[in-house]
C-alpha atoms as a PDB file:
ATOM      1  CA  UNK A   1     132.976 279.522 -70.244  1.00  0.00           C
ATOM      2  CA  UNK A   2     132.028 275.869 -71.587  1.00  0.00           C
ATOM      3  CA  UNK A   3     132.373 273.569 -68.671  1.00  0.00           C
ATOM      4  CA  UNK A   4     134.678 271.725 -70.660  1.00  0.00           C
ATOM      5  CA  UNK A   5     137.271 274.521 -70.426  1.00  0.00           C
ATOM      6  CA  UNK A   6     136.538 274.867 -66.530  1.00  0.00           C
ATOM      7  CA  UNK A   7     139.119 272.862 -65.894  1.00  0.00           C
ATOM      8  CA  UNK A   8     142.169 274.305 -67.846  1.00  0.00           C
ATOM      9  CA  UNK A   9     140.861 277.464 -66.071  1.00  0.00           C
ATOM     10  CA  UNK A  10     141.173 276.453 -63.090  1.00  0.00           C
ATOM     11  CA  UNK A  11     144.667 274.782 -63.709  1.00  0.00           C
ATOM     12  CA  UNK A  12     145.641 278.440 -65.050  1.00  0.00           C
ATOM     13  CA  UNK A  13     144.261 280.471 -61.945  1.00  0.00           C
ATOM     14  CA  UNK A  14     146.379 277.710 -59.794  1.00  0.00           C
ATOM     15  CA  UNK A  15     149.674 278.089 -61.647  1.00  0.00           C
ATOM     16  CA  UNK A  16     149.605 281.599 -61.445  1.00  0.00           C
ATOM     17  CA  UNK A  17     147.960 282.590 -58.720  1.00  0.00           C
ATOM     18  CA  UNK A  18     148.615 279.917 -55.757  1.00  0.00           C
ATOM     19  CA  UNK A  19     145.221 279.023 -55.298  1.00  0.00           C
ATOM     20  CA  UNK A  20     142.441 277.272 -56.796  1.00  0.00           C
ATOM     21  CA  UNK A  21     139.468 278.543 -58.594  1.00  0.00           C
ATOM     22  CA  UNK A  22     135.875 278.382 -56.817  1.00  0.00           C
ATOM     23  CA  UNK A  23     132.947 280.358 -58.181  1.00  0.00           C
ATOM     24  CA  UNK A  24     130.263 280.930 -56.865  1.00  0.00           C
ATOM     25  CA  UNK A  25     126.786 282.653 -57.962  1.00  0.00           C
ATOM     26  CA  UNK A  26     124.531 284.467 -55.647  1.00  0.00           C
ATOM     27  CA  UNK A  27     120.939 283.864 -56.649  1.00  0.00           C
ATOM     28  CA  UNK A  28     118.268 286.277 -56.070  1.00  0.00           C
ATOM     29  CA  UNK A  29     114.393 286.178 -57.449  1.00  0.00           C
ATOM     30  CA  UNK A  30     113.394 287.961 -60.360  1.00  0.00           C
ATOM     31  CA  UNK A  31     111.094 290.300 -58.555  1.00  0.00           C
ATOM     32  CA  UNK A  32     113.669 291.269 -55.918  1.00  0.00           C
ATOM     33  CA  UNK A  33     116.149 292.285 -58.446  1.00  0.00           C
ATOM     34  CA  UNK A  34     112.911 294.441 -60.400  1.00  0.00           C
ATOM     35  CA  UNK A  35     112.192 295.754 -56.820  1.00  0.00           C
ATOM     36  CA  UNK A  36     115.989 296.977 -56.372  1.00  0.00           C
ATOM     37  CA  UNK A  37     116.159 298.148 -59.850  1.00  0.00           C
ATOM     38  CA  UNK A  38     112.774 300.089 -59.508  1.00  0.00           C
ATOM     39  CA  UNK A  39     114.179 302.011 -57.036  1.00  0.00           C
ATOM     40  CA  UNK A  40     117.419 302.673 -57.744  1.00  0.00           C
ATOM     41  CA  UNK A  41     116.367 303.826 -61.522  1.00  0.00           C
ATOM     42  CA  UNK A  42     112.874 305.351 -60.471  1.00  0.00           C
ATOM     43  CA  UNK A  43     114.114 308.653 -62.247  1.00  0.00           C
ATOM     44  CA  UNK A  44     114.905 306.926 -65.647  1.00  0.00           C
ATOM     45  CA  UNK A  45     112.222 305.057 -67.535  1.00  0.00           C
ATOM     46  CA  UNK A  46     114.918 304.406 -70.068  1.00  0.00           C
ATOM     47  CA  UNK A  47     117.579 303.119 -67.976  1.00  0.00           C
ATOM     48  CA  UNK A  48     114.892 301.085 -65.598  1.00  0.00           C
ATOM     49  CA  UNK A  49     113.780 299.571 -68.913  1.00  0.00           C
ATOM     50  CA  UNK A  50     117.210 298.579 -69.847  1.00  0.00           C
ATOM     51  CA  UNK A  51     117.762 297.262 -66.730  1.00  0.00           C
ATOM     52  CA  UNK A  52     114.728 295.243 -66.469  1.00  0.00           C
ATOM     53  CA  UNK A  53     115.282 293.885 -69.678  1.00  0.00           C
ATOM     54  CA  UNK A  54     118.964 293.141 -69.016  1.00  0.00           C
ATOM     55  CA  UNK A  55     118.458 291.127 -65.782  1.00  0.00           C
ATOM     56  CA  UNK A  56     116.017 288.332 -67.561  1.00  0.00           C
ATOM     57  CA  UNK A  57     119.014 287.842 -70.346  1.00  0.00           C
ATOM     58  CA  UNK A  58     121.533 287.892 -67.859  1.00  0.00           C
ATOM     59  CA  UNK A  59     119.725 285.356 -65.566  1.00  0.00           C
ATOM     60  CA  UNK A  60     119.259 282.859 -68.278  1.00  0.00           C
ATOM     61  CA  UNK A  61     122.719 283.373 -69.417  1.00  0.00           C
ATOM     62  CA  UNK A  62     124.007 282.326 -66.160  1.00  0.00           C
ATOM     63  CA  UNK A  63     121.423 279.573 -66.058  1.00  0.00           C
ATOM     64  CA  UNK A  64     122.866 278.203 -69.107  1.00  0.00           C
ATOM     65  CA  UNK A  65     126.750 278.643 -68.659  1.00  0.00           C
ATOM     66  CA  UNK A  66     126.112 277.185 -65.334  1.00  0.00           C
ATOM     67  CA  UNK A  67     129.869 277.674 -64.524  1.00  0.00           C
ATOM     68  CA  UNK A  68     129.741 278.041 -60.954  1.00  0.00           C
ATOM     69  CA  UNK A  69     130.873 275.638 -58.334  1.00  0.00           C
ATOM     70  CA  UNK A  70     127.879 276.403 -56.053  1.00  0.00           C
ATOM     71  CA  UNK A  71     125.272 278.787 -55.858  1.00  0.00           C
ATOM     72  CA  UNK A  72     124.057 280.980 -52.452  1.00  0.00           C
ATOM     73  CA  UNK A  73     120.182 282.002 -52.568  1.00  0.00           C
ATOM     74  CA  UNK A  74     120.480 284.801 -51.663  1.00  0.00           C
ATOM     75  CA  UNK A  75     117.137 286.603 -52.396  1.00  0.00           C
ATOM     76  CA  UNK A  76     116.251 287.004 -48.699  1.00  0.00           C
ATOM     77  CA  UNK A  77     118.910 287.089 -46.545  1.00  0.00           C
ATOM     78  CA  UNK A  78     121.234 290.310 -45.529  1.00  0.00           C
ATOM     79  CA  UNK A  79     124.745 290.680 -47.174  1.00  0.00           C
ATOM     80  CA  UNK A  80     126.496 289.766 -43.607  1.00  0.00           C
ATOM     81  CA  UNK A  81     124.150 285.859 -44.307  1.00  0.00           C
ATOM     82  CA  UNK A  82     125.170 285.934 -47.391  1.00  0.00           C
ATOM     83  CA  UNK A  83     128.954 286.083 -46.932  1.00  0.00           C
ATOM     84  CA  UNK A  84     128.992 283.437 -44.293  1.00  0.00           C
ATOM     85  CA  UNK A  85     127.222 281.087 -46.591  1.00  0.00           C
ATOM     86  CA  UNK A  86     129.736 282.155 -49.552  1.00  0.00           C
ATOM     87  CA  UNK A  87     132.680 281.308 -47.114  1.00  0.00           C
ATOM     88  CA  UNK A  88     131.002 278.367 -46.160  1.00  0.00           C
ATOM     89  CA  UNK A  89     130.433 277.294 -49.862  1.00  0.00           C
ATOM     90  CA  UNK A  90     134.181 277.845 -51.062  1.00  0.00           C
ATOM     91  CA  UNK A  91     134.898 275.642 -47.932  1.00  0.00           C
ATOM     92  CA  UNK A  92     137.220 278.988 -45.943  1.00  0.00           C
ATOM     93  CA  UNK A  93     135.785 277.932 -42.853  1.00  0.00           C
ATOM     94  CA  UNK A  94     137.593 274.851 -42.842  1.00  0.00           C
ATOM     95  CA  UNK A  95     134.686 272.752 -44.022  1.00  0.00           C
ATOM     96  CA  UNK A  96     134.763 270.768 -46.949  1.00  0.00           C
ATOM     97  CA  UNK A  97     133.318 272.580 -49.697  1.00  0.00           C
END
């Protein structure tokens, strides 16, 4: 999504839904993400490949939309870290976002 249509979309996802629009990215390193998908895919050289492939385009994709509202590293920390920060971010906790 352009950032100039951010936005309208967020206007839409107001009107019909109640609630405003906040996105956020988790970020994790490069490596990590090889690491996970080396394991999960050790059994497919194919499907590892793909993967690997597929996670550099996808992180540059991201990198260049840059649509989110924040971003949460999130390359080191466990999922329960992670969430806090997320709620944190989108300002649920009752702090400004």
């Amino acid at each position: 999504m352009p950032a100039s249509s951010k936005p309208k979309q967020n206007a839409l996802v107001m009107k019909t839904h109640g609630v405003p629009l906040s996105i956020c990215r988790l970020r994790v390193a490069l490596p990590v993400v090889h690491g996970r998908l080396d394991q999960r895919h050790a059994d497919d050289e194919d499907v590892l490949r793909w993967h690997l492939d597929r996670s550099h385009e996808l992180d540059g994709i991201l990198e260049e939309a840059a649509v989110e509202d924040f971003v949460v590293e999130a390359t080191q920390d466990n999922a329960a870290q992670v969430a806090v920060r997320v709620i944190r971010g989108a300002g649920w906790d009752g702090s400004p976002a």
